[in-house]
Structures are given as C-alpha cells and as structure tokens.
Protein backbone atom coordinates (compact mmCIF):
# COMPACT_ATOMS: atom_id res chain seq x y z
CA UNK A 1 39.71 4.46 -0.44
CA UNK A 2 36.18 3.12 0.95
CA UNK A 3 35.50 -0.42 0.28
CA UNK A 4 32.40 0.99 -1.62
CA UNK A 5 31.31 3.21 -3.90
CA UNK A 6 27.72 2.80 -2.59
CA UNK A 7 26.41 0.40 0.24
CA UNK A 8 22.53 -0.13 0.03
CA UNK A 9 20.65 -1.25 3.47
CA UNK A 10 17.43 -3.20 2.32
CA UNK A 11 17.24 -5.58 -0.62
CA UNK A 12 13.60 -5.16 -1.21
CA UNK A 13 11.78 -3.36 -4.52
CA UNK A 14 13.71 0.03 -3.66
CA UNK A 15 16.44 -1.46 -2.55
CA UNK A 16 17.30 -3.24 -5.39
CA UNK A 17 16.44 -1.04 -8.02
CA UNK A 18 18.71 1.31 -6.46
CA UNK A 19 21.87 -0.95 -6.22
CA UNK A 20 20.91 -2.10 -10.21
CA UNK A 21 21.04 1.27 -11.51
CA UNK A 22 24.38 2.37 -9.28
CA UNK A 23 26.47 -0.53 -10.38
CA UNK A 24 25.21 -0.27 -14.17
CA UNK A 25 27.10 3.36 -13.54
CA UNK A 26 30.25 1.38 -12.88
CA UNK A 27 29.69 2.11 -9.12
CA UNK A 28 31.24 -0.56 -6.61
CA UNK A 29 27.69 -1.60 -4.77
CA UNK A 30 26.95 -3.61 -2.27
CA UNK A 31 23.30 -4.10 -1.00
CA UNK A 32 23.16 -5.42 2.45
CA UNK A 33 19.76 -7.35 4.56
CA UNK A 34 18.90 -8.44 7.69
CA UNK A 35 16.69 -11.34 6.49
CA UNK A 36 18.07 -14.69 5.16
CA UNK A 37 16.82 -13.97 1.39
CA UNK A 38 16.41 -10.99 -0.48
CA UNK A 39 13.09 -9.47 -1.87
CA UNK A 40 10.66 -10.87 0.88
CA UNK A 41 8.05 -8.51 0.86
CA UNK A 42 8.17 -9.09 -3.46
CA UNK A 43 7.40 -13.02 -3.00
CA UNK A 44 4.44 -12.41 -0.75
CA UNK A 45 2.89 -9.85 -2.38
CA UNK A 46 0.05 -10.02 -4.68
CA UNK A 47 -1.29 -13.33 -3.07
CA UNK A 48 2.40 -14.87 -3.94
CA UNK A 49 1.84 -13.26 -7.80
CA UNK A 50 3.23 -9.69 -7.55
CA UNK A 51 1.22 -6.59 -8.21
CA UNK A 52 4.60 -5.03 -9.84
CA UNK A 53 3.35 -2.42 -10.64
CA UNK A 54 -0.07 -0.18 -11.91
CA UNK A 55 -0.48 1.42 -15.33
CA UNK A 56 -1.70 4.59 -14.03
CA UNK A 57 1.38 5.05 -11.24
CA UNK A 58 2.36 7.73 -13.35
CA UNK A 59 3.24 11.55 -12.74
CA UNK A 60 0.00 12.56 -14.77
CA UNK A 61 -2.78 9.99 -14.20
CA UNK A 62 -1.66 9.00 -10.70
CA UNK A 63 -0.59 12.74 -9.27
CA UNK A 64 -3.42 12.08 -7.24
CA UNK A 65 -3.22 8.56 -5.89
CA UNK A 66 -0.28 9.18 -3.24
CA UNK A 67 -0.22 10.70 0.25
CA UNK A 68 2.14 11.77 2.41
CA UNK A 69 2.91 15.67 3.58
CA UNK A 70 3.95 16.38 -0.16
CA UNK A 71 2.06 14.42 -2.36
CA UNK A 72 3.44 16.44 -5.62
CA UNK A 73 7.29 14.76 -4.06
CA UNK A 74 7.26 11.45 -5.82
CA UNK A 75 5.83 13.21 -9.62
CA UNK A 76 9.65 13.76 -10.45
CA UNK A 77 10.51 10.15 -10.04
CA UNK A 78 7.08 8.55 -11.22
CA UNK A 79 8.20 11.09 -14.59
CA UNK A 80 11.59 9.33 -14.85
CA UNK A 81 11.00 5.66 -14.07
CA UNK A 82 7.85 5.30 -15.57
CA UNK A 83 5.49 1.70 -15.13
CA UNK A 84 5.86 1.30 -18.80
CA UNK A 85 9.77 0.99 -18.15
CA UNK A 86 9.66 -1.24 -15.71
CA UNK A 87 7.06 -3.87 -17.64
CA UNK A 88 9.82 -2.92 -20.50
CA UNK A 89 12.15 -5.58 -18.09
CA UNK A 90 9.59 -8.06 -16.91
CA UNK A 91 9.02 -8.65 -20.88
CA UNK A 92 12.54 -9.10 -21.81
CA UNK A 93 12.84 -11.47 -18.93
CA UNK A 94 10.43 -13.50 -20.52
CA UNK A 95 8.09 -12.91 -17.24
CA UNK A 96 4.29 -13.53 -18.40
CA UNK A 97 1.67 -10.52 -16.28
CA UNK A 98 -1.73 -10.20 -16.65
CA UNK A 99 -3.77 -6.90 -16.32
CA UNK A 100 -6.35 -7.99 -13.21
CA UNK A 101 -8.69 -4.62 -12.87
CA UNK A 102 -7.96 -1.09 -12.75
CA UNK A 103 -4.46 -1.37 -14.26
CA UNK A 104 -3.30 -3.70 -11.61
CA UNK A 105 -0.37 -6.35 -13.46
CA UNK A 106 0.05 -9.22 -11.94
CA UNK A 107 2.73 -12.49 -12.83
CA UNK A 108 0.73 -15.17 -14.04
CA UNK A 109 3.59 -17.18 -12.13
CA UNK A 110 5.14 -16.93 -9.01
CA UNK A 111 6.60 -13.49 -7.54
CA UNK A 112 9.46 -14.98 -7.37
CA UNK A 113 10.29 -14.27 -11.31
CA UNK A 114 10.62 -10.46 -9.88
CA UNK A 115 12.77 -11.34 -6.96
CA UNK A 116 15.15 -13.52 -9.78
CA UNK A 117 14.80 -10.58 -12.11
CA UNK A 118 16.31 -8.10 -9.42
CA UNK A 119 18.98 -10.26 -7.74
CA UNK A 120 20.30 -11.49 -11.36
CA UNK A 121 20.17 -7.95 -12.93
CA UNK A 122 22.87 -6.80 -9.38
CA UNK A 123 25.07 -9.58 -9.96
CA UNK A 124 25.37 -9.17 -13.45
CA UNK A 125 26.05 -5.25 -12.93
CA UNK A 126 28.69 -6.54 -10.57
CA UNK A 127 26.44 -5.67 -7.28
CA UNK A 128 27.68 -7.86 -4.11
CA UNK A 129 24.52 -8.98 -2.13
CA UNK A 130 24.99 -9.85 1.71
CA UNK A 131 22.20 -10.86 3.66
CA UNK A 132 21.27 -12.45 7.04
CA UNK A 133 23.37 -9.56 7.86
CA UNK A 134 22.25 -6.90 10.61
CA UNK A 135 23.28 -3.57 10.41
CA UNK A 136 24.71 -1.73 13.17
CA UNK A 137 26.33 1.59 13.59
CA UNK A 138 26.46 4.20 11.34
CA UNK A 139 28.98 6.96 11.50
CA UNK A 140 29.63 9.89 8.94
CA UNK A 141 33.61 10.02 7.76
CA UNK A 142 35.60 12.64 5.69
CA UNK A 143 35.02 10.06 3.09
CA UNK A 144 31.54 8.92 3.36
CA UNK A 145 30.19 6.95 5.87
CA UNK A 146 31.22 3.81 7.97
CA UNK A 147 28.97 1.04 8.73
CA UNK A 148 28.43 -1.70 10.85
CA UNK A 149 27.32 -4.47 9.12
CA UNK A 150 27.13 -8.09 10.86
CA UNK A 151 30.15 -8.04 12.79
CA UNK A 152 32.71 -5.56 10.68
CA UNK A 153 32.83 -2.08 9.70
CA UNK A 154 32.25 -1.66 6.29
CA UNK A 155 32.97 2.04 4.62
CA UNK A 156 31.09 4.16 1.72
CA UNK A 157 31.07 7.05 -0.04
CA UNK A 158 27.03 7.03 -0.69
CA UNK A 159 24.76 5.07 1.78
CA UNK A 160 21.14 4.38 0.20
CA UNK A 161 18.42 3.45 3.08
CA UNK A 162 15.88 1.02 1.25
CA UNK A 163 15.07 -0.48 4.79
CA UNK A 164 11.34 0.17 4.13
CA UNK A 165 8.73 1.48 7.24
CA UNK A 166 6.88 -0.87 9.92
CA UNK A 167 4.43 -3.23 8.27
CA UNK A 168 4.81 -6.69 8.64
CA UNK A 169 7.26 -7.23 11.40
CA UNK A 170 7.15 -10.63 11.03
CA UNK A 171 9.07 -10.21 8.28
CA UNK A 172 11.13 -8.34 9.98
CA UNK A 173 9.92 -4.66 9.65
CA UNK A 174 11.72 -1.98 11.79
CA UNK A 175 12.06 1.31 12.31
CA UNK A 176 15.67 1.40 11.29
CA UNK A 177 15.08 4.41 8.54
CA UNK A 178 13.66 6.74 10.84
CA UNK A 179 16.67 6.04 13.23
CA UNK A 180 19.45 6.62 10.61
CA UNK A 181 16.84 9.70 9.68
CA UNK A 182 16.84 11.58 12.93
CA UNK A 183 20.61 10.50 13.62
CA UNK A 184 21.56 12.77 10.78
CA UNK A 185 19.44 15.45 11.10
CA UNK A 186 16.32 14.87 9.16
CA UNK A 187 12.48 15.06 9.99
CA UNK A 188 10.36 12.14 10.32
CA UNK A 189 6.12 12.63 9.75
CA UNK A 190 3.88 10.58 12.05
CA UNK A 191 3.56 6.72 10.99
CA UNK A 192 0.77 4.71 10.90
CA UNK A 193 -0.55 1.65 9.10
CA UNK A 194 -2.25 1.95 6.12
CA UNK A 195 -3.64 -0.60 3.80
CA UNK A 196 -4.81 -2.05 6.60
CA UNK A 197 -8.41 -4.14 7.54
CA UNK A 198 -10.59 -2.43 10.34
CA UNK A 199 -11.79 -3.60 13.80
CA UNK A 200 -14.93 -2.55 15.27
CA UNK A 201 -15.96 -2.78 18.92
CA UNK A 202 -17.53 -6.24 20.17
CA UNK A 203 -21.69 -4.81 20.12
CA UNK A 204 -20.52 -3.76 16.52
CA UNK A 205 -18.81 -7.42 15.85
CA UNK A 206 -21.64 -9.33 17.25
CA UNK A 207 -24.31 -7.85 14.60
CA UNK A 208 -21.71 -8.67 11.78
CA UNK A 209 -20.57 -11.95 13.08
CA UNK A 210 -22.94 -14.00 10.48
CA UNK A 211 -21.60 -12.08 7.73
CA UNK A 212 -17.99 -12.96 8.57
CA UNK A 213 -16.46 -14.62 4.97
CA UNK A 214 -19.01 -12.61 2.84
CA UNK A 215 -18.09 -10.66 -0.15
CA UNK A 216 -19.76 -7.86 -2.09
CA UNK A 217 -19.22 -4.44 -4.03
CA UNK A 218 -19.41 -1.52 -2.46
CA UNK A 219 -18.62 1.96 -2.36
CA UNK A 220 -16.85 3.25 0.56
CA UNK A 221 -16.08 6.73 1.96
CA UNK A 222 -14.18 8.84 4.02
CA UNK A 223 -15.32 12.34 3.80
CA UNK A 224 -15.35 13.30 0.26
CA UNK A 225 -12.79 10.34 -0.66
CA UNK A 226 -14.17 7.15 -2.03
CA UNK A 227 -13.24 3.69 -3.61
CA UNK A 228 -15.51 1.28 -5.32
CA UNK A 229 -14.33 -2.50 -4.82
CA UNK A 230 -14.67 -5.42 -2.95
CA UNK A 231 -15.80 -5.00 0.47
CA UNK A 232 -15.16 -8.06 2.94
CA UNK A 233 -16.85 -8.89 6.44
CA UNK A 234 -14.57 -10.43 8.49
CA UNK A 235 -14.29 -11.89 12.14
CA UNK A 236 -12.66 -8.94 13.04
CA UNK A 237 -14.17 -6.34 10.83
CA UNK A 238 -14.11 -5.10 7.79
CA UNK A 239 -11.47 -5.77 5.11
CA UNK A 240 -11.17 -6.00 0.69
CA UNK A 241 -9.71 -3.84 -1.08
CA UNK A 242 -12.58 -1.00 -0.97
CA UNK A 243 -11.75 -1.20 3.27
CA UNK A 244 -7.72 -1.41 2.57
CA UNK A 245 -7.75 1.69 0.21
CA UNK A 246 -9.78 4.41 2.95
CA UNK A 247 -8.06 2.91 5.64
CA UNK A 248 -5.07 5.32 4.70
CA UNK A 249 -7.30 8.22 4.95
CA UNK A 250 -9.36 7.24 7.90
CA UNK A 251 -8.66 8.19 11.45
CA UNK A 252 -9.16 7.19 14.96
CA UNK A 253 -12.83 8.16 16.15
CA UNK A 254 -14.08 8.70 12.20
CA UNK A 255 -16.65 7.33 10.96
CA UNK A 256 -17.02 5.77 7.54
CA UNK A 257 -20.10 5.41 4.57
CA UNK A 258 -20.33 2.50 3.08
CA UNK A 259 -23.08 2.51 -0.54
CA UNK A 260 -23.87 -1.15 -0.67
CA UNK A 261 -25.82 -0.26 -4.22
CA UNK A 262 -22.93 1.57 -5.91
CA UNK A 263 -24.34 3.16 -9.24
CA UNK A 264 -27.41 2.43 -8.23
CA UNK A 265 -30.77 4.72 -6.65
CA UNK A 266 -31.34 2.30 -3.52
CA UNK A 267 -34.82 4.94 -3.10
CA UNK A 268 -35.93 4.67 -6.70
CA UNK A 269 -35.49 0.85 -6.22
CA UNK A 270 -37.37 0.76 -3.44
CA UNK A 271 -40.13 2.64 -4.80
CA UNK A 272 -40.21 0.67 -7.25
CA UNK A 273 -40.28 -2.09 -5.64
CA UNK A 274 -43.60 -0.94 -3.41
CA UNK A 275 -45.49 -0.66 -6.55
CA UNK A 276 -44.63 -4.14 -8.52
CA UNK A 277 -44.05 -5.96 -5.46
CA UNK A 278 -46.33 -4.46 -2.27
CA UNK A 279 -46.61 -7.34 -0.20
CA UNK A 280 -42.84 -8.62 0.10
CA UNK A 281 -40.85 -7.58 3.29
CA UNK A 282 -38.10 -4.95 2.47
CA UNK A 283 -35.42 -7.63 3.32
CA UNK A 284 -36.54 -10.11 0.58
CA UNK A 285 -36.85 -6.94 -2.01
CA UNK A 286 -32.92 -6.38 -1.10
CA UNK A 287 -32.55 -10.07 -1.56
CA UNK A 288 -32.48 -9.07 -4.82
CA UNK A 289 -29.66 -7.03 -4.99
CA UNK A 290 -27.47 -8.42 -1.96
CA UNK A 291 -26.48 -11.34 -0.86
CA UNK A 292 -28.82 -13.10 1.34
CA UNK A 293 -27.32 -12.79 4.49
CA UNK A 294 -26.58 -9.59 3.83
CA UNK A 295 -29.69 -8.52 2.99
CA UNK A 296 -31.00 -9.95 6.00
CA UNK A 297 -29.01 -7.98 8.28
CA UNK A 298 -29.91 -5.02 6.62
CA UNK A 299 -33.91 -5.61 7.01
CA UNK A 300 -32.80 -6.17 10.29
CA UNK A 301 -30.91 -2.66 11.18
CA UNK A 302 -33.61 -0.79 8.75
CA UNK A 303 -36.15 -2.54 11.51
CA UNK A 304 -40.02 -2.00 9.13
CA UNK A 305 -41.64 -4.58 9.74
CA UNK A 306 -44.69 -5.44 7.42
CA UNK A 307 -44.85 -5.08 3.40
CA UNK A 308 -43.30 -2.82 1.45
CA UNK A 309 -46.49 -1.17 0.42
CA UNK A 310 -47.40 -0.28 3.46
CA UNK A 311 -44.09 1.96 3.85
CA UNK A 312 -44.88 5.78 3.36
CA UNK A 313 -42.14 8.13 1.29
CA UNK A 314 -40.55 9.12 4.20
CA UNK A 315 -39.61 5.52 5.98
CA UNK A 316 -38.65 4.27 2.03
CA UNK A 317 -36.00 7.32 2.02
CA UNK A 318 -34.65 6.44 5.36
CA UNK A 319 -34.47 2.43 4.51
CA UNK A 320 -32.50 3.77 0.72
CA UNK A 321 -30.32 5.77 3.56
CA UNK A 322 -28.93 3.39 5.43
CA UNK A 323 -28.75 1.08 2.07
CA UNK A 324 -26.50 4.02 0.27
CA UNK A 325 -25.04 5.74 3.34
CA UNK A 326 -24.64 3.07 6.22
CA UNK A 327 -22.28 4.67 8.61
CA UNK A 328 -20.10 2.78 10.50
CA UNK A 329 -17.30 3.95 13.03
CA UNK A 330 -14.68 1.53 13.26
CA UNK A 331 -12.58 1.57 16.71
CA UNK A 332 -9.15 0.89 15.28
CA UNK A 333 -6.91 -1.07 12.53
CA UNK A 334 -5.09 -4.25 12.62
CA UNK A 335 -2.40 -2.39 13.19
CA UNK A 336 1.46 -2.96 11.35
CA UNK A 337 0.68 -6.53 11.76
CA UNK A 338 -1.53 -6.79 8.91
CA UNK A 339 -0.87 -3.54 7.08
CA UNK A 340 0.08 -3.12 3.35
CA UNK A 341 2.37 -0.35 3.85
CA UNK A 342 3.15 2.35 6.41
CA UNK A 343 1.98 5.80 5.89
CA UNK A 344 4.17 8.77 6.61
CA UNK A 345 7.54 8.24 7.29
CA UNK A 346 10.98 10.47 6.32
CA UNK A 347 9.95 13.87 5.23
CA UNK A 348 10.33 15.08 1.97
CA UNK A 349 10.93 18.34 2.95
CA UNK A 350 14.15 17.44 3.78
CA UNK A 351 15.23 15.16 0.33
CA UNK A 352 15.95 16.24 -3.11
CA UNK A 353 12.81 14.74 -5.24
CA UNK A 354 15.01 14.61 -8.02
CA UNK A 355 17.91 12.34 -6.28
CA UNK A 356 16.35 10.94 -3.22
CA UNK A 357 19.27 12.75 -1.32
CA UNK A 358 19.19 14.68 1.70
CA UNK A 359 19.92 18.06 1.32
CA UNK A 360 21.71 18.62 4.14
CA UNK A 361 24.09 15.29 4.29
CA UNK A 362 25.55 14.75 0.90
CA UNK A 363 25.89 11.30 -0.12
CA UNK A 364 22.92 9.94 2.29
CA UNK A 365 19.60 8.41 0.20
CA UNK A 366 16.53 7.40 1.23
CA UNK A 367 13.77 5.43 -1.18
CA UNK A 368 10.60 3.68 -1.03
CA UNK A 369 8.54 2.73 1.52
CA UNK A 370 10.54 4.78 4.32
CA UNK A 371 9.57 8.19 3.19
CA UNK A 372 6.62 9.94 3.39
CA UNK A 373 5.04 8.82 0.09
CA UNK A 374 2.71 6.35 -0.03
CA UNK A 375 0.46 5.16 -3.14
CA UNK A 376 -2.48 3.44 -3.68
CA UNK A 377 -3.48 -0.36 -2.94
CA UNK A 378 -2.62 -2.45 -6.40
CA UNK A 379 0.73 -1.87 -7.61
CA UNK A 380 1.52 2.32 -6.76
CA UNK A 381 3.83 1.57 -3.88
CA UNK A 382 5.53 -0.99 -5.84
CA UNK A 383 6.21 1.83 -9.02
CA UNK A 384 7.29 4.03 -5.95
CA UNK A 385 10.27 1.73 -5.21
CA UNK A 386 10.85 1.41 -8.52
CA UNK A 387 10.95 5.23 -9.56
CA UNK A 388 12.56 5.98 -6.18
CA UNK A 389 15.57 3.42 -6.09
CA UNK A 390 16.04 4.13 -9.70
CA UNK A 391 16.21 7.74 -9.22
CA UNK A 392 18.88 7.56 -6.31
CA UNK A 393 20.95 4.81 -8.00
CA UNK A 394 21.24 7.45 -11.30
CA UNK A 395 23.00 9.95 -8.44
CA UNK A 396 24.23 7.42 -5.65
C-alpha cells in the first residue's frame, strides 16, 4: 500500500484547498513545501491584508476576467467553489474583511488569519504538512507515483501539483510544474509575467522622472481592452493597478493609451476653457483637473505656448488628444521579479476542467497558478486556487 492516499506539492492557496477537501474525503494527505512556512505568497499579499478573494470571480460575472488559451476552462470550477463559499469560511472563522472597490475583500487584520484558517482546517481533516522540504524525483508506479521528497521516497496514489508558476522567486518561485508537466506528457503555453509594473527606455524615463511617486486616475488601454484605476509614475515606469491589470494583455513592442480625464471630454473642457478663461496657459487650465506636476508635464509635451484663446479648433483637438489618448510604448516589464502572477502556464487542453486531472495520466492534478488560467488583479487568482484545489481535492 502507498504511504498516501494523496501527496500535494505546494502549500499555497491551491495547494491547500486541495489537501483540505481530500482529507475531509477520508483521504490519507500529505501536502509537502520547499519553503520554511506554509502559505507565503497568502501573508504578503494584499499589502500583508489578503485580497482572498473578488465577488465577481464567478462563472457568470467574471467569464470574462481570465486569460489563458481557454479562458471558458476555469467556468466549471469558478461554478462549483464559488467566492460566496469561500467568505462562507472566513466568517465562521471569525475573520473580519472589508469590501475595498470593485468587489475586492480584504482582512481588516493580518493575512495571516487565511494562512491559520488553511493550515488548521488540514490538520484537523487529519492532513500531514511537511515543509522546508524539497522535492525531487518523480516516478510513475503500478500504484501511483513515487516521490522524492527531502531525502526519502515517499509513494502515492494521486499527486496534486499546487507548486504555482514563476513570480516572485524570492520567495522561491520555480518552474517545477512545467517540469513534472512535460515529464508526463503534457503541454505547457508560453509564460510570462503578468501583473506586472512597466519600464520605459531612459529618453522616456528622463521626461517622467519628476513625476516619479505621483498618483492619479486614469484609463488605460491596450487595443480595445481597458481598466480604469490608479495609475502610478514610478522611477522605473509606470505601475497601479490600472498599469498591473493591461500589463497581462500587453506585449513587447506595443504601445499603450493612457485617458488621463476618464469620463470626461478633455476637448469640450478645453473649449470651454478658451471662452471663460482666454488668457491662462493650457497647463494651468489642466491644473485644474491634474495634479500639478502632472499637468505641467503635459503643457510641456502638448508644447502651445501662449493663451488658451489664442488656440484655433484644430491645435485644442490635438492638445484634448494627447490629454485622452497619450500613447506611450513601454520597452519591457519588471519581469517575474515583481510580477503578480505568471500568465500561461500548463495547458488546459490537456486537464479535465471538471477534476483538474490530466487526461492522459490518471491520478496526476494540477491547480492554480501553474496552469494556463489567469484572473484579474484584486482577488480572481486567489478564487482560482480556491475553485481549482477544491475541485481536484473532491476527485484526488
């Protein structure tokens, strides 16, 4: 008999969730991790409060806030494990959340209460938990599968690969899912980071360097894809949450729009503007609606000198232009260091959406972060885990 039922590489969100839901099935589980404590990437989430999950990370309102080569792939577990479930166990925990904005829920503690929450719920399903554990080897037996872990073999009849994709390697983020992927057979999509803040070359930098700390709302775009939020100048860059969410669809050698007067006719204003106001300088008539500095660098890069009033139709509609459509082509990311999560990853094509289970190695799982499914910044890759562990640990 394996020493098993079910061994689980990864105690993170997916991880967990998985190794929760097999032992509650009277499955022998143990979850094993490299690092020295589970749930890392959970405790420095969220600024250190958890974004556990998003109210609209569901199979109806959020079908369209994942990518990957099969976005309609995660709708059967997003349908089963719902975000209303899981806030279901952070209330009976006695966990106080807040909503922040756009159905973001947050822990008004520390994101630690989520971490206790998971590692309490395995022991008390009777879950072992090893960690500061590598794993090694993997080999495929008559009766399962035997695994290296640390320095013994350890033998299953399910293995569940929670070992998330490359962000963060500090935290020591590898590529071990793709490995155990391609060992057995399976396809894995082109990675890349995503959530990520974008660079821009050094002429670039230099013209934003006096913005670097500023904040402000904007709308930005990538083709006809667009998010309205915080938009942050950085030393590097660009970054906030409006820069984080495109980055996933933006490419190398694309350009991006960024609307710094979201809901708002920058032309009309400025037209206005003319006729109350004719003798200001455009710059000082933005002052109005944009920070200063901002503002100033935009009077600057619009380059009319003079008063408003002596601007004809024509240089007004280019100024409201570059106001609603400035275009700026960053020249890479920050890379896995920095990034949120990693886009692409195991495809789907080969997993069962319904069991996380490869369809052509029975008793092999993979969840969260390491296949090709990837949500939206503020709390979709977290229901993802969620959904996904829960939906392999129901078969596992």
């Amino acid at each position: 008999m394996p020493d098993f039922d079910v061994i689980v590489l990864g105690a993170g969100a997916a991880g967990m969730m998985a190794g929760i839901e097999a032992a509650r099935r009277g499955r022998r589980v143990l979850v094993v991790d490299h690092a020295r404590d589970p749930g890392e990437k959970i405790r420095i989430s969220g600024g250190g409060r958890c974004n556990f999950t998003n109210i609209n990370a569901t199979h109806t309102t959020g079908r369209d806030r994942f990518l990957g080569s099969n976005p309609r792939f995660a709708l059967s577990a997003l349908s089963r494990f719902t975000p209303d479930m899981f806030i279901e166990r952070v209330r009976k925990q006695g966990i106080a959340f807040h909503e922040k904005t756009l159905g973001q829920l947050f822990c008004d503690g520390p994101a630690t209460q989520i971490v206790s929450m998971l590692t309490n719920d395995l022991r008390q399903a009777g879950a072992a938990i090893w960690t500061g554990r590598s794993v090694g080897s993997i080999e495929s037996t008559a009766e399962g599968f035997d695994v290296m872990v640390g320095d013994g073999r350890v033998t299953t009849q399910s293995l569940v690969v929670a070992t998330g994709g490359k962000s963060i390697p500090k935290m020591g983020a590898t590529g071990l899912a793709y490995d155990i992927a391609r060992q057995f057979g399976l396809g894995v999509t082109e990675t890349r980071p995503a959530l990520v803040p974008l660079m821009f070359e050094p002429g670039a930098l230099e013209k934003l360097k006096p913005l670097a700390g500023l904040s402000t709302n904007a709308v930005v775009r990538h083709g006809k894809t667009g998010f309205e939020e915080a938009l942050l100048f950085t030393h590097r860059g660009l970054s906030g949450p409006a820069i984080l969410q495109i980055s996933s669809y933006w490419r190398d050698g694309d350009a991006i729009a960024v609307d710094l007067l979201p809901g708002r006719d920058a032309l009309a204003l400025l037209r206005e503007a003319r006729k109350a106001t004719p003798k200001q300088h455009i710059q000082t008539v933005l002052s109005e609606h944009l920070p200063k500095r901002l503002a100033q660098l935009m009077g600057e890069i619009i380059d009319q000198p003079g008063m408003i009033g002596d601007l004809s139709d024509k240089k007004l509609a280019a100024a409201a232009d570059l106001v609603s459509n400035w275009r700026l082509k960053p020249v890479g990311s920050e890379g896995y260091r920095t990034a949120e999560v990693t886009l692409g990853g195991i495809d789907t094509k080969g997993l069962d959406a319904r069991t996380m289970m490869a369809r052509t190695v029975p008793g092999l799982y993979f969840v969260g972060e390491a296949v090709d499914v990837t949500g939206w910044l503020g709390g979709y890759n977290f229901q993802w885990a969620w959904a996904s562990g829960w939906a392999a640990g129901q078969d596992a």
